[in-house]
N, C-alpha and C. Protein backbone atom coordinates (compact mmCIF):
# COMPACT_ATOMS: atom_id res chain seq x y z
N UNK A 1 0.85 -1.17 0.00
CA UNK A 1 0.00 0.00 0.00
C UNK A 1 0.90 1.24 0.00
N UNK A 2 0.57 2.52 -0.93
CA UNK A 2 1.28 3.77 -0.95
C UNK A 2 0.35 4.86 -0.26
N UNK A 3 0.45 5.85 0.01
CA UNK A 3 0.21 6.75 -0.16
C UNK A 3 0.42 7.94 -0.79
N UNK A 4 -0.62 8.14 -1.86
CA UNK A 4 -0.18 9.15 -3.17
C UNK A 4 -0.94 10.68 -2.56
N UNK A 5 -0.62 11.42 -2.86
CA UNK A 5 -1.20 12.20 -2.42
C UNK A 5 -1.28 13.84 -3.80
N UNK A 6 -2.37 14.85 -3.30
CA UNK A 6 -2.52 15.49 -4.92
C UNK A 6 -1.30 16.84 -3.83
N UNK A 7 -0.80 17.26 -5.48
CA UNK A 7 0.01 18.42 -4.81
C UNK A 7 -0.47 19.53 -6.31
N UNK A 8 -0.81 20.53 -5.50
CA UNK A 8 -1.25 21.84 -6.30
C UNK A 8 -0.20 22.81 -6.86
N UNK A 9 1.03 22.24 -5.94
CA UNK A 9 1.71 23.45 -6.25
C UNK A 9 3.34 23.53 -5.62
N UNK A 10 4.43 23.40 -5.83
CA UNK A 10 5.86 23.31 -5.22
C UNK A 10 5.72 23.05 -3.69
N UNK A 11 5.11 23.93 -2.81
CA UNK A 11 5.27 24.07 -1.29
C UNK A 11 4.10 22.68 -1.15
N UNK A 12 3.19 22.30 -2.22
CA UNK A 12 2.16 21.02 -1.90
C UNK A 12 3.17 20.17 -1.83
N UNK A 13 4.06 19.89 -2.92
CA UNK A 13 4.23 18.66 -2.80
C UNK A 13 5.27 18.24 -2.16
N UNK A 14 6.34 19.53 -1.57
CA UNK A 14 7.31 19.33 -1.03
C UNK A 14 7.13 18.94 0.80
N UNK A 15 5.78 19.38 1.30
CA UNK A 15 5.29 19.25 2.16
C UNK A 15 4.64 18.04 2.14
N UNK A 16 4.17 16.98 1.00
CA UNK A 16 3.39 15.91 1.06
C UNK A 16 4.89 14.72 0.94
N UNK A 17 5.63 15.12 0.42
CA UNK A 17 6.73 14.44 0.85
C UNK A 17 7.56 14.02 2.18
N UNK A 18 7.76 15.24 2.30
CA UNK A 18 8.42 15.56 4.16
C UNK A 18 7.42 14.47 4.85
N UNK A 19 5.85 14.99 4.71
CA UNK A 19 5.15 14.00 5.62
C UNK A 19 5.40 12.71 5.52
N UNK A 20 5.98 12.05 4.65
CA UNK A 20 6.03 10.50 4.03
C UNK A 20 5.16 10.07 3.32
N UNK A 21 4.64 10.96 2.16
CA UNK A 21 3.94 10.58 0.59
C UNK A 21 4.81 9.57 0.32
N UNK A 22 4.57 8.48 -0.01
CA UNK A 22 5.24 7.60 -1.45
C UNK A 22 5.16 8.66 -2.23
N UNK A 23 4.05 8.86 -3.10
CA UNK A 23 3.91 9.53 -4.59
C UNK A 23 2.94 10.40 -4.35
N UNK A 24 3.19 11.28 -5.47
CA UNK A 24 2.66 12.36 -5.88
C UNK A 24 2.06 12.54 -6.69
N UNK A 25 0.89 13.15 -6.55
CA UNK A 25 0.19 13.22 -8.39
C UNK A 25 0.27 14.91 -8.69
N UNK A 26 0.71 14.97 -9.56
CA UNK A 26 0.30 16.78 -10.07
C UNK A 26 -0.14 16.63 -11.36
N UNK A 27 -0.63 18.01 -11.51
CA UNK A 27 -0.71 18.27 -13.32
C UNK A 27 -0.13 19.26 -13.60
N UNK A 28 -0.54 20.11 -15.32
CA UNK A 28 0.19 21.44 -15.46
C UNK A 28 -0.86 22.50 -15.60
N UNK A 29 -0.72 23.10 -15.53
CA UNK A 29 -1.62 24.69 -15.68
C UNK A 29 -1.70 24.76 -17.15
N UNK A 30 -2.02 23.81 -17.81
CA UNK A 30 -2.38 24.30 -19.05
C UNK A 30 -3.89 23.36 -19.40
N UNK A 31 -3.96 23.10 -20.68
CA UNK A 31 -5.21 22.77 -21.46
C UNK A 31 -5.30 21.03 -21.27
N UNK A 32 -4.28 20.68 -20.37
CA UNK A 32 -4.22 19.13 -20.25
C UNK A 32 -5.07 19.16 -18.77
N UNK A 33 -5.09 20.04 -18.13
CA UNK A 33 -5.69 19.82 -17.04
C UNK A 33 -7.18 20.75 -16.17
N UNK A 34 -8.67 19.73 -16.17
CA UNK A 34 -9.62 20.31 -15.96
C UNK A 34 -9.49 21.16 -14.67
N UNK A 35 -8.17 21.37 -13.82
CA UNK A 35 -8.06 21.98 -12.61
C UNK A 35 -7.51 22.60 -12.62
N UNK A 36 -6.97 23.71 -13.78
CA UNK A 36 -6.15 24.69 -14.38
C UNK A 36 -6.74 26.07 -13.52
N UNK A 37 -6.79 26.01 -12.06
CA UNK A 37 -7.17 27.50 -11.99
C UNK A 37 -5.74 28.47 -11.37
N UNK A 38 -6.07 29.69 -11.30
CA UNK A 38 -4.53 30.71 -10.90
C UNK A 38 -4.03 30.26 -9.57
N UNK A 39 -2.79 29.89 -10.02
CA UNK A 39 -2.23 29.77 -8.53
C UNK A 39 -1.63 28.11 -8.35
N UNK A 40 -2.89 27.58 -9.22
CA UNK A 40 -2.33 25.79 -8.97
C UNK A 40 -1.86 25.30 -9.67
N UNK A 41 -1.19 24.26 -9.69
CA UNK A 41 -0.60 23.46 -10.34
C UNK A 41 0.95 24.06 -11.46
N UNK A 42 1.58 23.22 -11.89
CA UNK A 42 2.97 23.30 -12.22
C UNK A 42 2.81 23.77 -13.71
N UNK A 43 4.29 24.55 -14.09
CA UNK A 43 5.07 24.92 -15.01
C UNK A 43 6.22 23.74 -15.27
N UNK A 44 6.76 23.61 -16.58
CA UNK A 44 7.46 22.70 -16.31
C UNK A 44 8.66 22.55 -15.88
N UNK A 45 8.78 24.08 -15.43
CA UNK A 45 10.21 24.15 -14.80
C UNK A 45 10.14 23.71 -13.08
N UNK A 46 8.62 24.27 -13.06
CA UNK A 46 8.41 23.82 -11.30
C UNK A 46 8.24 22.09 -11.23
N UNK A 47 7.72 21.49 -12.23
CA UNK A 47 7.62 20.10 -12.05
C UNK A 47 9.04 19.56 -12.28
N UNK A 48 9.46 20.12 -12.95
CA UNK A 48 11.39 19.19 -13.25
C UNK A 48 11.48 19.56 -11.68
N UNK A 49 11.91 20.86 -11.05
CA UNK A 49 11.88 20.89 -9.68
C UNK A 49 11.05 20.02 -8.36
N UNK A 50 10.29 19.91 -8.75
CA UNK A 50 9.12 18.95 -8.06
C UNK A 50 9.79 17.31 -8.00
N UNK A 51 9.89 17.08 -9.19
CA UNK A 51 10.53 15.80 -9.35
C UNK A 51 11.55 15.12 -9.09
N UNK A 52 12.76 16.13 -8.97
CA UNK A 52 14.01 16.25 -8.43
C UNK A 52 13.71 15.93 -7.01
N UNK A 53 13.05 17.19 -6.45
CA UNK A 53 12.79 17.20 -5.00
C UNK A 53 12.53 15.45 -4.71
N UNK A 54 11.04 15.16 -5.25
CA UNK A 54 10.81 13.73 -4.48
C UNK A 54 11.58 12.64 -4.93
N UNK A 55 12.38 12.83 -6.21
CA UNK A 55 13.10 11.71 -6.46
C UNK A 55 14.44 11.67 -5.26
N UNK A 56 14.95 12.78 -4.68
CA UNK A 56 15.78 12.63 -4.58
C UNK A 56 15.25 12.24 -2.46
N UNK A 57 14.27 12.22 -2.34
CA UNK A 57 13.47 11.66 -1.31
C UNK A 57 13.51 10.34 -1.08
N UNK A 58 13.08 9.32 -2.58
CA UNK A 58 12.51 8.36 -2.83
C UNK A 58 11.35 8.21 -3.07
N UNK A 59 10.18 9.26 -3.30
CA UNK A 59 9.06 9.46 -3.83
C UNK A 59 8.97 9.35 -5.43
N UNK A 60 7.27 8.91 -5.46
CA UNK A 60 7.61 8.86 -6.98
C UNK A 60 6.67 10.18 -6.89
N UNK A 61 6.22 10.84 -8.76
CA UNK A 61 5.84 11.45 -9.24
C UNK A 61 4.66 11.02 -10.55
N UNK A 62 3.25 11.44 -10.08
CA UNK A 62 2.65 10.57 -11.34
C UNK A 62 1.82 11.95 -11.68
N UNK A 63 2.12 11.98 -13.14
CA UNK A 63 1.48 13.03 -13.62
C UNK A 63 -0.50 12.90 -14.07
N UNK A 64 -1.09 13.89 -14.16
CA UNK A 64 -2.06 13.96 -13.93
C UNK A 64 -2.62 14.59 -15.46
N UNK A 65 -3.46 13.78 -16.39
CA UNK A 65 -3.51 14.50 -17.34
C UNK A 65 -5.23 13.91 -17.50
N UNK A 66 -6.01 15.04 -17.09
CA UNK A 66 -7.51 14.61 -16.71
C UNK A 66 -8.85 15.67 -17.72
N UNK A 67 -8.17 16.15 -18.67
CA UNK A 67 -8.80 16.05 -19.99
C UNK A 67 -8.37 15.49 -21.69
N UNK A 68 -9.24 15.45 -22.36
CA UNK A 68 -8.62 15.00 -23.86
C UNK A 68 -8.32 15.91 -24.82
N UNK A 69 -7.69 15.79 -25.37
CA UNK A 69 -7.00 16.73 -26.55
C UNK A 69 -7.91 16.82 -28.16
N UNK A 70 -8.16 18.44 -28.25
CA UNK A 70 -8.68 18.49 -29.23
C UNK A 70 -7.91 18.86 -30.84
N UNK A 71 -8.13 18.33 -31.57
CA UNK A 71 -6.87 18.85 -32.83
C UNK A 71 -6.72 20.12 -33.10
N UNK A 72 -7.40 21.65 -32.60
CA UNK A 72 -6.62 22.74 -32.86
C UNK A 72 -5.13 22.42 -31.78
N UNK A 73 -5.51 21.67 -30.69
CA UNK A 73 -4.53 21.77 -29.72
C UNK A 73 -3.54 20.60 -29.15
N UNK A 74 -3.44 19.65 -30.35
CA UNK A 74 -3.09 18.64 -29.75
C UNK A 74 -1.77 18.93 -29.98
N UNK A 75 -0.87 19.82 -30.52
CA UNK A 75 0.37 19.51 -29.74
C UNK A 75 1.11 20.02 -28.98
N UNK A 76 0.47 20.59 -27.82
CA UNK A 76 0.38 20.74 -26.36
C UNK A 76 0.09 19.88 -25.71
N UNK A 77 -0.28 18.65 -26.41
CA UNK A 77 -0.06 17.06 -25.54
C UNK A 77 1.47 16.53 -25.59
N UNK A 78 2.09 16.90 -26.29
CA UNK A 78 3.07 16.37 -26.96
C UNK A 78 4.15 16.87 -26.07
């Protein structure tokens, strides 16, 4: 059994770590994610940071991609 836990944002997930998260779920602030509001979720410079952080913990990192891609925009999936 893990405990994954959601992180909104650098200080989320670095704090869901410390506590003893196994893993992490985030997404990005863009069009991949229905929880895109100001303030939450990662850039991909904050998630390379994010990832570092819990890898270097022993946490994992599972990304969160919780809408579908439409063809004006699909390669922003990419």
């Amino acid at each position: 059994m893990q405990l994954v836990c959601p992180a909104g944002n650098l200080p989320a997930l670095q704090a869901a770590v410390d506590a003893g998260a196994n893993a992490v779920y985030a997404g990005f602030r863009d069009q991949t994610n229905a929880r895109a509001f100001p303030g939450l979720n990662f850039d991909e410079t904050e998630l390379r940071a994010g990832i570092a952080y819990a890898h270097a913990r022993g946490a994992k990192i599972y990304l969160a991609l919780n809408t579908y891609p439409d063809s004006a925009r699909l390669s922003g999936w990419y």
